[in-house]
Protein backbone atom coordinates (compact mmCIF):
# COMPACT_ATOMS: atom_id res chain seq x y z
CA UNK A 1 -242.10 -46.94 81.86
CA UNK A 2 -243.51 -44.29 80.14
CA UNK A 3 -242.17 -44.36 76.31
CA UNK A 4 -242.90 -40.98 74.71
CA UNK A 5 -241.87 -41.76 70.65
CA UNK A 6 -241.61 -39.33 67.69
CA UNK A 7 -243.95 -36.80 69.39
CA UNK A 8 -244.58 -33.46 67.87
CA UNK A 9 -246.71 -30.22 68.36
CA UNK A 10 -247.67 -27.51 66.06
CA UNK A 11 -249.36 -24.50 67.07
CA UNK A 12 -250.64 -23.05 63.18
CA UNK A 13 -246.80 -22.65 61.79
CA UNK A 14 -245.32 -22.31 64.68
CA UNK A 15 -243.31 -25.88 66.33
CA UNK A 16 -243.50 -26.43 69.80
CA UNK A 17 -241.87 -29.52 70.21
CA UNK A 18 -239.56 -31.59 67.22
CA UNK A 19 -239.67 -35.57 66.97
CA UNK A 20 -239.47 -35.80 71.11
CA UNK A 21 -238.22 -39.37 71.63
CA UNK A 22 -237.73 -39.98 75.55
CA UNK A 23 -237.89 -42.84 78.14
CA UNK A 24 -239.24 -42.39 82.03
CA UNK A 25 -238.51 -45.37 83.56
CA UNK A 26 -240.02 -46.40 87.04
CA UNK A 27 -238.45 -45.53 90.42
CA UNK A 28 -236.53 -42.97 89.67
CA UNK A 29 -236.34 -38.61 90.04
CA UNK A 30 -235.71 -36.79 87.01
CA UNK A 31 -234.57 -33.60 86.00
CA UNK A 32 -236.47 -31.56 83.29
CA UNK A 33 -234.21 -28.34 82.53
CA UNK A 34 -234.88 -26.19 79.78
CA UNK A 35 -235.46 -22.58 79.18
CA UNK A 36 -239.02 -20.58 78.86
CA UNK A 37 -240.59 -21.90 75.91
CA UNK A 38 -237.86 -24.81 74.97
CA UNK A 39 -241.40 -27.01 75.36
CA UNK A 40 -241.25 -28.30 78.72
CA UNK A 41 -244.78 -27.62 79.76
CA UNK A 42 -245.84 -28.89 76.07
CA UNK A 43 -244.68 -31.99 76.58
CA UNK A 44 -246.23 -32.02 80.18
CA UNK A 45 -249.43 -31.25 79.19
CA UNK A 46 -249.76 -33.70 76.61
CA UNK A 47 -248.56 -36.32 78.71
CA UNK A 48 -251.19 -35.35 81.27
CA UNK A 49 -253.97 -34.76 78.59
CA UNK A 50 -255.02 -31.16 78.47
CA UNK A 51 -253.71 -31.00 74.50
CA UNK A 52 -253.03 -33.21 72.04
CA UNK A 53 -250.05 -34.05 69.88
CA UNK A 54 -249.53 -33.38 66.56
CA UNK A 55 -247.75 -36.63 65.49
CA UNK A 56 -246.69 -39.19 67.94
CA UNK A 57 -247.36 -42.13 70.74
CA UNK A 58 -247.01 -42.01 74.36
CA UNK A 59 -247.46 -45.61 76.01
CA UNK A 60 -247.77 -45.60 79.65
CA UNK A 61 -246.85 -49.50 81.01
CA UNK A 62 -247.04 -51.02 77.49
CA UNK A 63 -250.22 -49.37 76.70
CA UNK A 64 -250.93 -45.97 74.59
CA UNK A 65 -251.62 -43.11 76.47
CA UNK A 66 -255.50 -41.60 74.87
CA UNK A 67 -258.09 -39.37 76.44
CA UNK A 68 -259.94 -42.00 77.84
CA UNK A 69 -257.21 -45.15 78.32
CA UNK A 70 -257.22 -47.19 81.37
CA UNK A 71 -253.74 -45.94 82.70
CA UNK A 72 -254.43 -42.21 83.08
CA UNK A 73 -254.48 -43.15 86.57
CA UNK A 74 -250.86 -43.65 86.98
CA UNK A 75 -249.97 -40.44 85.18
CA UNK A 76 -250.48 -36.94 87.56
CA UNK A 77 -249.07 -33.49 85.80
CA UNK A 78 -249.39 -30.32 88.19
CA UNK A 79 -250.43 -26.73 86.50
CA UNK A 80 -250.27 -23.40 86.91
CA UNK A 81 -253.83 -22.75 86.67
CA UNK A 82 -255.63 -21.46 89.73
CA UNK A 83 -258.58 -23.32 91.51
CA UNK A 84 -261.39 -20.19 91.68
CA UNK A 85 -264.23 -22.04 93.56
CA UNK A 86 -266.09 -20.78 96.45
CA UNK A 87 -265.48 -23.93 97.88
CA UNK A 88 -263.33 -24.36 101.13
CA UNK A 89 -259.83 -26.62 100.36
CA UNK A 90 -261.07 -29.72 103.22
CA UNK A 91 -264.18 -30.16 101.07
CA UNK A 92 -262.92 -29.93 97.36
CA UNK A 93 -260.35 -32.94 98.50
CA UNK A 94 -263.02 -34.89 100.28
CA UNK A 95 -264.38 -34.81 97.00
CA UNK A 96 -261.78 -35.76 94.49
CA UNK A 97 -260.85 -38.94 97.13
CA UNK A 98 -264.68 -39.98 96.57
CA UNK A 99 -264.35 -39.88 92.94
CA UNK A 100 -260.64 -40.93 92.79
CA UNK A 101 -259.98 -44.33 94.48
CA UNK A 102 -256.34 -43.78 94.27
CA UNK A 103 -255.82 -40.08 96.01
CA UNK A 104 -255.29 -40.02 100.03
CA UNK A 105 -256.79 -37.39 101.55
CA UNK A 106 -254.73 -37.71 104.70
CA UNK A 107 -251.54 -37.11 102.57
CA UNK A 108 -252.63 -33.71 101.27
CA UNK A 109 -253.59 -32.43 104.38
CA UNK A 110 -250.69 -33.79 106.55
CA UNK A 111 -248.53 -32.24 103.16
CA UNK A 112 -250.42 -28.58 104.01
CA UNK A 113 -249.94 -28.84 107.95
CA UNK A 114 -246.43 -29.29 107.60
CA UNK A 115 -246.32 -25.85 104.93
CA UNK A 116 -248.37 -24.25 108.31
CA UNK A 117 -251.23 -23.79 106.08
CA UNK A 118 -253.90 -22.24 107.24
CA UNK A 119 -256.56 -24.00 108.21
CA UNK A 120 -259.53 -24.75 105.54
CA UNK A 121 -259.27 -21.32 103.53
CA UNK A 122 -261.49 -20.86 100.40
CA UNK A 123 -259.82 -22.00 97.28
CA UNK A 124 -260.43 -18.60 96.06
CA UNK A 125 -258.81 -16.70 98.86
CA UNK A 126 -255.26 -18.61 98.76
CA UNK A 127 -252.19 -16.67 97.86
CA UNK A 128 -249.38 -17.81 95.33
CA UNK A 129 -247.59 -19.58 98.20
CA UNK A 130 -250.82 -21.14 99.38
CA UNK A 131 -251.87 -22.49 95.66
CA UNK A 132 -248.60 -23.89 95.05
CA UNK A 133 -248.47 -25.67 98.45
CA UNK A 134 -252.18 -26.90 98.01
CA UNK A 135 -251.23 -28.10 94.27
CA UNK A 136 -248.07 -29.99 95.48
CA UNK A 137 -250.46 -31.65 97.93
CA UNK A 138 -252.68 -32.77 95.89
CA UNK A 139 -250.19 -34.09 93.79
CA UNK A 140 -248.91 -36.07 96.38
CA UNK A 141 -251.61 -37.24 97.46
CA UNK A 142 -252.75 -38.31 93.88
CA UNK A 143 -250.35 -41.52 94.32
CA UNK A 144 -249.78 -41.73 90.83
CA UNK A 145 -246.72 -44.09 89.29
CA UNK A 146 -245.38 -41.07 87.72
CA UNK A 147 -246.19 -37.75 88.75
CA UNK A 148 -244.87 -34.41 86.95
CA UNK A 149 -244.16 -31.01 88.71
CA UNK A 150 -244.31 -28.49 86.58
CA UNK A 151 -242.28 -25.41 88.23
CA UNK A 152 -244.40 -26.41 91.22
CA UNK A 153 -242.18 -24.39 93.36
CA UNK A 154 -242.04 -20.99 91.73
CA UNK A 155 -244.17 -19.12 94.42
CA UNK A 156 -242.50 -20.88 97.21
CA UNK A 157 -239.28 -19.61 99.01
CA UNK A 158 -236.55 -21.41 99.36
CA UNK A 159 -237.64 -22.55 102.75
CA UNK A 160 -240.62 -23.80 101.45
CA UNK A 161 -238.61 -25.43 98.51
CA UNK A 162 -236.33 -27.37 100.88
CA UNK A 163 -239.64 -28.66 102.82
CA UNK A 164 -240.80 -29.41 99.55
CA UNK A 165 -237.92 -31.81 98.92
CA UNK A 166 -237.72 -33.46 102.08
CA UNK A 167 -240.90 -34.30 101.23
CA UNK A 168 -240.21 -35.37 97.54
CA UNK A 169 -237.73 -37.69 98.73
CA UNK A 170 -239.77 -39.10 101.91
CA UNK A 171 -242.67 -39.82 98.98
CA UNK A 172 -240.28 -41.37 97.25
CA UNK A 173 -238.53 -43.63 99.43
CA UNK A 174 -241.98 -44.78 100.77
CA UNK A 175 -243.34 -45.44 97.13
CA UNK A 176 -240.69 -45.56 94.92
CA UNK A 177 -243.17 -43.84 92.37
CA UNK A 178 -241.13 -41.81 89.65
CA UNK A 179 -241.36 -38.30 89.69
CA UNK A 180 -239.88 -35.69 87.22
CA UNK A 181 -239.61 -32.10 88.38
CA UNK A 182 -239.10 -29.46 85.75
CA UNK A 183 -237.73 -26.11 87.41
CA UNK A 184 -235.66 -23.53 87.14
CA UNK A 185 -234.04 -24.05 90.52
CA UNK A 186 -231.29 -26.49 89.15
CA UNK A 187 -228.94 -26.38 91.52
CA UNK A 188 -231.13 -27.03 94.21
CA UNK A 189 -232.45 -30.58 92.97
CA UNK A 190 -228.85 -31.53 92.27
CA UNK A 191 -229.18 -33.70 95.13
CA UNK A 192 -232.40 -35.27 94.11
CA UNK A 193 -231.91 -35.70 90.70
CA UNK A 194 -231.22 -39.13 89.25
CA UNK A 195 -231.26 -38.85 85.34
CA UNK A 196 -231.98 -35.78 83.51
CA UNK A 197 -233.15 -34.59 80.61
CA UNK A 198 -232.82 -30.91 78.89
CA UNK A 199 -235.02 -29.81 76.51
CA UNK A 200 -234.45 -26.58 73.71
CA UNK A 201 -236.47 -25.29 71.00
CA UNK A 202 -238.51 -28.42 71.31
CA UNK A 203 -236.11 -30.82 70.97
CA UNK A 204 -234.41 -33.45 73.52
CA UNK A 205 -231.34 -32.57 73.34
CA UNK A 206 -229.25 -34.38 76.14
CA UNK A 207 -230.13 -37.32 78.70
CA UNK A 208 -228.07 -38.64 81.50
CA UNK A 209 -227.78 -39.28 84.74
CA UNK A 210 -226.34 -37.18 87.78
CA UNK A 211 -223.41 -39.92 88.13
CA UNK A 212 -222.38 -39.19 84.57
CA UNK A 213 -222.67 -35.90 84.79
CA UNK A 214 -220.20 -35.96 88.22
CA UNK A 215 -217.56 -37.89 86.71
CA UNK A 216 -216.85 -34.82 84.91
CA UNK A 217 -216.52 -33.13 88.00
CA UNK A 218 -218.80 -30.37 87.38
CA UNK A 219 -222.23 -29.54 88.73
CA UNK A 220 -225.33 -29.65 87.21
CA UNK A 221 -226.08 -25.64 86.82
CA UNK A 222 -222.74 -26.01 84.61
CA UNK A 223 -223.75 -29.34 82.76
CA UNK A 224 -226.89 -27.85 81.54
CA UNK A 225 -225.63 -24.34 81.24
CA UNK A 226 -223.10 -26.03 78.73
CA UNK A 227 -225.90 -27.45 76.52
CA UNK A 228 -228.60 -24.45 76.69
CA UNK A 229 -227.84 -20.78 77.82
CA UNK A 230 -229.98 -20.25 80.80
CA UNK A 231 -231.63 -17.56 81.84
């Protein structure tokens, strides 16, 4: 479980996120809805690393979550950054599966065949689509406990996004590693979606779980459209 308690981020005056206190548990897909800015890829990015709370713990398994802790290995966040390397996409994973014990190089590039990717392209030279595929990969690949997708579908159409989830679920029901997918495409993880959490101004401001959310008989889109105007 990943137990995220009191956390906080301040950027000068301005609050990012508000006293976040949220539970991941294993084996499950998760929902993270919230609009531009509510703080969803704050609190991704902390979790995975690449800034630092405020105020706050995150333990990952029982134990804390720090730059250099021992279970940073179960914990993979995609980005939107872009890889610029002359480097052709075979070789760069080649290399992250010799440093990383735990990624599967097989997995990313039987992940890319099925996008029709084209074959060994400089990282450089990939489009949107391509990036996002090659990311999604990756993450895949990564085999992490919990892995994070950050509006890892936003350059992908939607059928790309349904391959996507085919594959989402296939992952999961083969590793029953948690993932959490925070997108704007709510209507189209309905399906997926176990528990969810929305996030506004920095703050948690509901969790549930699909089931719940169907005995009231309405969808998701609506559920979360009731709690946060979406745009």
């Amino acid at each position: 479980m990943i137990k995220i308690m009191n956390l906080s981020k301040m950027y000068g005056n301005d609050e990012a996120l508000n006293n976040v206190t949220v539970e991941i548990h294993e084996g499950k897909i998760y929902g993270l809805f919230g609009n531009n800015g509510s703080g969803k890829t704050t609190l991704i990015n902390i979790i995975a690393r690449r800034i630092f709370q405020t105020e706050g713990l995150i333990e990952v398994d029982g134990n804390l979550l720090l730059a250099n802790s021992n279970v940073n290995h179960l914990v993979f966040c995609t980005n939107n950054e872009r890889y610029i390397a002359d480097e052709r996409y075979k070789g760069y994973l080649r290399r992250i599966s010799r440093l990383n014990g735990h990624f599967d190089y097989s997995i990313a590039i039987n992940i890319m065949k099925s996008f029709n990717m084209k074959d060994n392209q400089f990282l450089y030279k990939l489009t949107d689509r391509q990036h996002s595929i090659f990311k999604i990969s990756m993450a895949f690949a990564m085999n992490a406990k919990y892995t994070f997708f950050d509006e890892s579908t936003l350059h992908l159409d939607a059928k790309d996004r349904e391959q996507f989830y085919k594959i989402l679920l296939k992952m999961y029901n083969k590793t029953q590693n948690t993932y959490v997918i925070a997108t704007h495409y709510i209507d189209e993880v309905e399906n997926l979606t176990e528990d969810v959490i929305v996030i506004d101004q920095g703050r948690i401001i509901e969790e549930t779980s699909i089931e719940a959310i169907q005995m009231q008989e309405i969808s998701l889109v609506q559920y979360v459209s009731s709690k946060v105007e979406v745009v």
